[in-house]
C-alpha atoms as a PDB file:
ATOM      1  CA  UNK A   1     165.464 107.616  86.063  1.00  0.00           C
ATOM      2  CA  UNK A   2     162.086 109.824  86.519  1.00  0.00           C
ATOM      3  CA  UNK A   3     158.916 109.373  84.895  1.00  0.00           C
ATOM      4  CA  UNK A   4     158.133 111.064  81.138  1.00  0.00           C
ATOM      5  CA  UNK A   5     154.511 112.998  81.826  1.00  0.00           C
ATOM      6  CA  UNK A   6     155.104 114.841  78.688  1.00  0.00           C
ATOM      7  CA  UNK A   7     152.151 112.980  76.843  1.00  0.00           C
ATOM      8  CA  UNK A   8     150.629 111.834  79.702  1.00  0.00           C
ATOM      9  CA  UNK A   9     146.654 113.445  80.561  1.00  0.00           C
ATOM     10  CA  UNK A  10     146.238 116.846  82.415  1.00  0.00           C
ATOM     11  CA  UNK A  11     143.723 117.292  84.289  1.00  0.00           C
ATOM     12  CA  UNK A  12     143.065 121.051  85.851  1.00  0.00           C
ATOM     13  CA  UNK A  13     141.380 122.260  88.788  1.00  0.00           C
ATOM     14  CA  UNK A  14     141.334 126.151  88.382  1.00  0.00           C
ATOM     15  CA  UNK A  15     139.850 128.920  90.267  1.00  0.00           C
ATOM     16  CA  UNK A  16     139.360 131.348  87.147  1.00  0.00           C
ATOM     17  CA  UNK A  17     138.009 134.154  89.791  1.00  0.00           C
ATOM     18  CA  UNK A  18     141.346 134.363  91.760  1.00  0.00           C
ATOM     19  CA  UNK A  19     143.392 133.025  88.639  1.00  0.00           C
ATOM     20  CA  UNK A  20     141.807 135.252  85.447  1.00  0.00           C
ATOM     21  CA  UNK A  21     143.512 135.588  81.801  1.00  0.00           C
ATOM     22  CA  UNK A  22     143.562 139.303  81.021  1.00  0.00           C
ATOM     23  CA  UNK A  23     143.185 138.892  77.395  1.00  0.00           C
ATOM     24  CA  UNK A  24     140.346 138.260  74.981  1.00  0.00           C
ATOM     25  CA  UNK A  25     142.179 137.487  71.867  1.00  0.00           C
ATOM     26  CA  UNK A  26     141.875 133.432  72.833  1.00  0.00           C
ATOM     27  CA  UNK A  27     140.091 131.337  75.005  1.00  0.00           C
ATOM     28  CA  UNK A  28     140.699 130.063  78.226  1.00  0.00           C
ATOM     29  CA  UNK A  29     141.116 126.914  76.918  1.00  0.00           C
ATOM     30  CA  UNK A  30     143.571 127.696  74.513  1.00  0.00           C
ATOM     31  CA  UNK A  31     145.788 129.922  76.721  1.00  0.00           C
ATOM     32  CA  UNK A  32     146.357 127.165  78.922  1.00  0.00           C
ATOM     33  CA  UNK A  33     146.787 124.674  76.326  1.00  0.00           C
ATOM     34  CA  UNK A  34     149.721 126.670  74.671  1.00  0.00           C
ATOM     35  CA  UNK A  35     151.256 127.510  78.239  1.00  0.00           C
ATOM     36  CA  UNK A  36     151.179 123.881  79.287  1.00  0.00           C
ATOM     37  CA  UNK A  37     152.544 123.125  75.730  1.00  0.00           C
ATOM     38  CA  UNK A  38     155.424 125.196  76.282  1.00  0.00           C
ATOM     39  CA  UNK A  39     156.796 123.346  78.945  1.00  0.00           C
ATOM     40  CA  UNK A  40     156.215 119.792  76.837  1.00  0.00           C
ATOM     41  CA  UNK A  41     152.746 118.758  78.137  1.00  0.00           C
ATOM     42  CA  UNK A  42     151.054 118.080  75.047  1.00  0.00           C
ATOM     43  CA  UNK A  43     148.533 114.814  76.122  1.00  0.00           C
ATOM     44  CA  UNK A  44     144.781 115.324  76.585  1.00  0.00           C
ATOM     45  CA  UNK A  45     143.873 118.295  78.712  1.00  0.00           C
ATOM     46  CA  UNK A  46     140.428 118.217  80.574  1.00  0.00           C
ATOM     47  CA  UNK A  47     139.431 121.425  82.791  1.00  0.00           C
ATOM     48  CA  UNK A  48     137.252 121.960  85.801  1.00  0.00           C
ATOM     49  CA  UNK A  49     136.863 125.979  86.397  1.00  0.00           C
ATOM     50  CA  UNK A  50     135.583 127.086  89.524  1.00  0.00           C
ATOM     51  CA  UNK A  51     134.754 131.347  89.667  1.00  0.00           C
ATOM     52  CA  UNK A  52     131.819 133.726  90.516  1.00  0.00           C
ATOM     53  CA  UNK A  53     131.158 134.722  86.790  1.00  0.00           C
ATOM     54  CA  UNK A  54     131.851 132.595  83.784  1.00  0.00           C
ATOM     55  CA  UNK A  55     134.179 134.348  81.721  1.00  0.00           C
ATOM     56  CA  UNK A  56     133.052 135.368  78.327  1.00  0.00           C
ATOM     57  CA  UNK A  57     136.123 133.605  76.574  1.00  0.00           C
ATOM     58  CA  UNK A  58     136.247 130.753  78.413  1.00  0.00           C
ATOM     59  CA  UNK A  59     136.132 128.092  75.749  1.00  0.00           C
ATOM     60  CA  UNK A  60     134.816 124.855  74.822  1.00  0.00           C
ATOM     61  CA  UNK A  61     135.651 121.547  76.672  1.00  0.00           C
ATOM     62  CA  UNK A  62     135.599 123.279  80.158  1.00  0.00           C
ATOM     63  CA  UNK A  63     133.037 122.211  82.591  1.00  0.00           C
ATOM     64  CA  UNK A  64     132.138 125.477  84.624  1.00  0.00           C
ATOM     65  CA  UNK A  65     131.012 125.426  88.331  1.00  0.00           C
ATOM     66  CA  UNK A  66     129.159 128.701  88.871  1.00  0.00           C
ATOM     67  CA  UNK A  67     130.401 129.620  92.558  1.00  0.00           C
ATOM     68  CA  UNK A  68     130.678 133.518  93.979  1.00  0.00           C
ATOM     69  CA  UNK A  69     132.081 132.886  97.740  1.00  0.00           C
ATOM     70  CA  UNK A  70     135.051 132.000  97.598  1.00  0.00           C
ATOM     71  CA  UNK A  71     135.225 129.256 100.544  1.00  0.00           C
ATOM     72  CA  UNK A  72     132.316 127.569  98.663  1.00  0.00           C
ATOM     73  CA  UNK A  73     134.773 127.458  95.593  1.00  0.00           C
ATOM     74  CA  UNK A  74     137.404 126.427  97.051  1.00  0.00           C
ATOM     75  CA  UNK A  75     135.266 123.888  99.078  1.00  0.00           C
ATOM     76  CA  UNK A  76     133.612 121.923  96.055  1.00  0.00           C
ATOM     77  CA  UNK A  77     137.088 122.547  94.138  1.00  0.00           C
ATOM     78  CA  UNK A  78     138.557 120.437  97.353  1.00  0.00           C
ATOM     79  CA  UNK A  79     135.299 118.042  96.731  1.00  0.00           C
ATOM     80  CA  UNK A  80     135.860 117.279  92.764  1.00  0.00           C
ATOM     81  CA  UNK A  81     139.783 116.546  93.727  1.00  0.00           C
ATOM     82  CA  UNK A  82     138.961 113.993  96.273  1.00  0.00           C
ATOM     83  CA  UNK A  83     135.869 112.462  93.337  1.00  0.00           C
ATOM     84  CA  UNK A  84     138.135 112.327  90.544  1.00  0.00           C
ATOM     85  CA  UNK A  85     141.209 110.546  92.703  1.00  0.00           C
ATOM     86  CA  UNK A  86     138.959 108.032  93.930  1.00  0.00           C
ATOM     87  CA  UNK A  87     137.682 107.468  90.379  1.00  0.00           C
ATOM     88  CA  UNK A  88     141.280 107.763  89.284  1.00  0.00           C
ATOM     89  CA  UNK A  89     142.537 104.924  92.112  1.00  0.00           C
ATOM     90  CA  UNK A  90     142.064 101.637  89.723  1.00  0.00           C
ATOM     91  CA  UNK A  91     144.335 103.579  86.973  1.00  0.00           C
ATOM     92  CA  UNK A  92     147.283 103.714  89.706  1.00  0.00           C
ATOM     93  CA  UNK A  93     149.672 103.113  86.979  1.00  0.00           C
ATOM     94  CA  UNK A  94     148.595 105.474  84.644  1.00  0.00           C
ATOM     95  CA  UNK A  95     150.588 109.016  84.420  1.00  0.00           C
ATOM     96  CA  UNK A  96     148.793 111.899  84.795  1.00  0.00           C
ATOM     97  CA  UNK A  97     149.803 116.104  85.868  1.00  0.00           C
ATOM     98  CA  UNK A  98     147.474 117.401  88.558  1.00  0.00           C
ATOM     99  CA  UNK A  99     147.769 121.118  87.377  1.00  0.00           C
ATOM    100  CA  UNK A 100     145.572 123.301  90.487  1.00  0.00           C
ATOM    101  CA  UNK A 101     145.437 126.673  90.157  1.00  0.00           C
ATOM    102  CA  UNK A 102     143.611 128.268  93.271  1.00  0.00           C
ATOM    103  CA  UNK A 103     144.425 130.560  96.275  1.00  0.00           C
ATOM    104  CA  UNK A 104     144.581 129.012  99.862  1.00  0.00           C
ATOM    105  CA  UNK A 105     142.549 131.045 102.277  1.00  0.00           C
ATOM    106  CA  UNK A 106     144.589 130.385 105.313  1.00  0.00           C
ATOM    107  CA  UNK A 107     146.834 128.146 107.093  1.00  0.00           C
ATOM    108  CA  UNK A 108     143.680 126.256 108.174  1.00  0.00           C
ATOM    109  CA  UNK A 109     142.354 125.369 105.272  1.00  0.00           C
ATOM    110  CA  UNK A 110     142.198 121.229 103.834  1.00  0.00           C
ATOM    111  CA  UNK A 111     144.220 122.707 100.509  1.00  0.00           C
ATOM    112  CA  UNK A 112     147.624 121.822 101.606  1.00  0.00           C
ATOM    113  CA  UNK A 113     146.336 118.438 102.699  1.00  0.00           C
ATOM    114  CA  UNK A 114     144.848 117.752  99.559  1.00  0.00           C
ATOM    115  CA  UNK A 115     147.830 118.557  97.375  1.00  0.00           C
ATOM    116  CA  UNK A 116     149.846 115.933  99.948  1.00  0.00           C
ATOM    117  CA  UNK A 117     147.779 113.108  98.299  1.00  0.00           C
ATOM    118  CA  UNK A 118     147.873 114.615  94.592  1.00  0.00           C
ATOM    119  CA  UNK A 119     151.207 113.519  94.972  1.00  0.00           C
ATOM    120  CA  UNK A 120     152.279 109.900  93.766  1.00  0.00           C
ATOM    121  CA  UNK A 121     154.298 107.784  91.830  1.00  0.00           C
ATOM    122  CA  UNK A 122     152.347 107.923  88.496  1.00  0.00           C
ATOM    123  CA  UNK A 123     151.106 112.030  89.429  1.00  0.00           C
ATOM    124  CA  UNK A 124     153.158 114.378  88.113  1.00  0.00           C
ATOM    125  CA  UNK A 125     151.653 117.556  90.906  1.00  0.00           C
ATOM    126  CA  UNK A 126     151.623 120.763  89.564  1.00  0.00           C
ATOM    127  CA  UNK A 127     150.520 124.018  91.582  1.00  0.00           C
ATOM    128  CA  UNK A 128     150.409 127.491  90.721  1.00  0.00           C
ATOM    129  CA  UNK A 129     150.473 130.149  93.336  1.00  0.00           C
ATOM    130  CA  UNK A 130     149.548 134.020  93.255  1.00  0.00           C
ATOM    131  CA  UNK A 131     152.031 136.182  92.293  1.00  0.00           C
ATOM    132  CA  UNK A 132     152.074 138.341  95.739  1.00  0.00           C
ATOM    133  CA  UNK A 133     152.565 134.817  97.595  1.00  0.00           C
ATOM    134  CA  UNK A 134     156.259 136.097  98.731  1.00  0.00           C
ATOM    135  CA  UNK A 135     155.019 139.887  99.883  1.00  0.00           C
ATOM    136  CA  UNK A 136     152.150 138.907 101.621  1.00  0.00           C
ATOM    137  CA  UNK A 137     150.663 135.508 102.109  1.00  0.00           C
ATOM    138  CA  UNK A 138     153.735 133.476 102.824  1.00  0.00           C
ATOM    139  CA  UNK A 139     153.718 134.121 106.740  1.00  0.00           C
ATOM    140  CA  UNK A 140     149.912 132.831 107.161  1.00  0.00           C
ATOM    141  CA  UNK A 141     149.423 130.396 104.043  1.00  0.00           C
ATOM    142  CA  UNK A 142     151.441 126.844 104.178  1.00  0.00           C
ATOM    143  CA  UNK A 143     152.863 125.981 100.792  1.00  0.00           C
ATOM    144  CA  UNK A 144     151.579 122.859  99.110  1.00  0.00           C
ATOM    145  CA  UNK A 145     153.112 119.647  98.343  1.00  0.00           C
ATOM    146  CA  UNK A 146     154.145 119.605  94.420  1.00  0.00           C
ATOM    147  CA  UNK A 147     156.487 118.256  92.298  1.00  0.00           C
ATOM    148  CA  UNK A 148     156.481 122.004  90.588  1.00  0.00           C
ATOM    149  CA  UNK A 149     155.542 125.063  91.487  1.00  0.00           C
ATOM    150  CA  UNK A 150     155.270 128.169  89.367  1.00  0.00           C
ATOM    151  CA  UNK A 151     153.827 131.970  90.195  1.00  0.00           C
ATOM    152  CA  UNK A 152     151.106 132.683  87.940  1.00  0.00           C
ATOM    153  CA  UNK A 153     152.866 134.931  85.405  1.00  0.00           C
ATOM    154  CA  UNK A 154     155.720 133.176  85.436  1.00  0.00           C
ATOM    155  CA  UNK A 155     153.801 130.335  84.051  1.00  0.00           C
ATOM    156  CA  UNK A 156     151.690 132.332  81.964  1.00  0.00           C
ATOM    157  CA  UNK A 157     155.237 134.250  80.679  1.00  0.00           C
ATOM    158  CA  UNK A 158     156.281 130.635  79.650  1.00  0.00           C
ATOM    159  CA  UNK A 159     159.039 130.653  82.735  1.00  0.00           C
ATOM    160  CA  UNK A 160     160.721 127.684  84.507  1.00  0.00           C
ATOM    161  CA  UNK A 161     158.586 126.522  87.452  1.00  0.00           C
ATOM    162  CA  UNK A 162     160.855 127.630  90.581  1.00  0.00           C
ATOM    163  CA  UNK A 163     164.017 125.697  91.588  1.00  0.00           C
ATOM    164  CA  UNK A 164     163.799 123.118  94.480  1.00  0.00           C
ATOM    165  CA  UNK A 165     166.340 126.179  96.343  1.00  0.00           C
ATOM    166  CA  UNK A 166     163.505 128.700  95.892  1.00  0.00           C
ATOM    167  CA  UNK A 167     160.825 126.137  97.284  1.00  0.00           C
ATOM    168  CA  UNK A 168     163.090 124.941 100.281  1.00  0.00           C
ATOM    169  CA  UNK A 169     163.793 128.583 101.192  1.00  0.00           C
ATOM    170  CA  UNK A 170     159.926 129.534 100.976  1.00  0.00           C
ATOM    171  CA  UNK A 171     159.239 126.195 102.646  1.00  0.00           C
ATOM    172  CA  UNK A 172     161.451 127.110 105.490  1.00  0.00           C
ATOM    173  CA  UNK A 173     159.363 130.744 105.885  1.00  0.00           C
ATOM    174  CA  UNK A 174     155.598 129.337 106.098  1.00  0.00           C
ATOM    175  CA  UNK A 175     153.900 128.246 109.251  1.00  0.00           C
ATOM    176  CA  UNK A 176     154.459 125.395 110.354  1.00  0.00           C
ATOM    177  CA  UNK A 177     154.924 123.569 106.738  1.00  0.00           C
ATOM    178  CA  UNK A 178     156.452 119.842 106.571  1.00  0.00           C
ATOM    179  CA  UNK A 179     155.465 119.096 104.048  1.00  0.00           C
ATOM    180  CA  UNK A 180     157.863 117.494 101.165  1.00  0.00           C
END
């Protein structure tokens, strides 16, 4: 049936500006380990933070891009996903989850596109979206392509990523989203 990704790498692109953890009791690094944990992803985890301070707990292990404006962010975040799949291309058949956590700008903007090619037979997509996407951004802001999505505290709450329903329904509400 479908692929196992449960032990299979992580690798996170993650606006920590747009995306923060409100607590100082653990790192970063840890918070996201556990979280990802919870829902069985326990293989190597590797993390590429984008934000316009470098939080104080961020942890070891995480390579930090130093980046205030939030275009530029979300520009060389958009730059290190294209790098790393073409230095990922030769391991075709090797699983991996694609975890991005970042805010589109606008409808516009090369995210959506991106997060089309994340998708594969040996990627296991995951995207995170802000928790106001519903109120307010889901008129102007095209939903990406993912095999799950969660809002951000429901995936920091340890909740199910939302059903393929949910998805189709929001899917059907954005502008002019196709994609699958």
């Amino acid at each position: 049936m479908g692929k196992n990704f449960h032990g299979a790498r992580t690798v996170v692109f993650w606006d920590v500006t747009d995306f923060p953890i409100r607590t100082t009791d653990r790192s970063y690094t840890e918070t996201l380990r556990s979280v990802i944990g919870n829902y069985g992803y326990t293989g190597p985890l590797s993390i590429r933070a984008y934000g316009e301070k470098k939080p104080d707990n961020l942890g070891d292990g995480i390579t930090f891009e130093l980046i205030g404006e939030k275009f530029a962010r979300l520009s060389k975040m958009l730059l290190d996903i294209g790098l790393w799949e073409l230095d990922t291309t030769h391991l075709s058949l090797t699983l991996t989850n694609v975890l991005v956590i970042a805010e589109n700008i606008d409808e516009d903007t090369s995210f959506v596109s991106v997060s089309r090619n994340l998708k594969s037979h040996a990627r296991n997509c995951l995207w995170v979206l802000p928790d106001d996407y519903e109120d307010e951004k889901i008129y102007r802001v095209k939903l990406p392509s993912a095999n799950f999505i969660w809002k951000w505290q429901d995936l920091l709450d340890g909740n199910k990523p939302m059903s393929q329903d949910k998805v189709s329904s929001m899917r059907s509400k954005t502008p002019c989203d196709r994609l699958g």
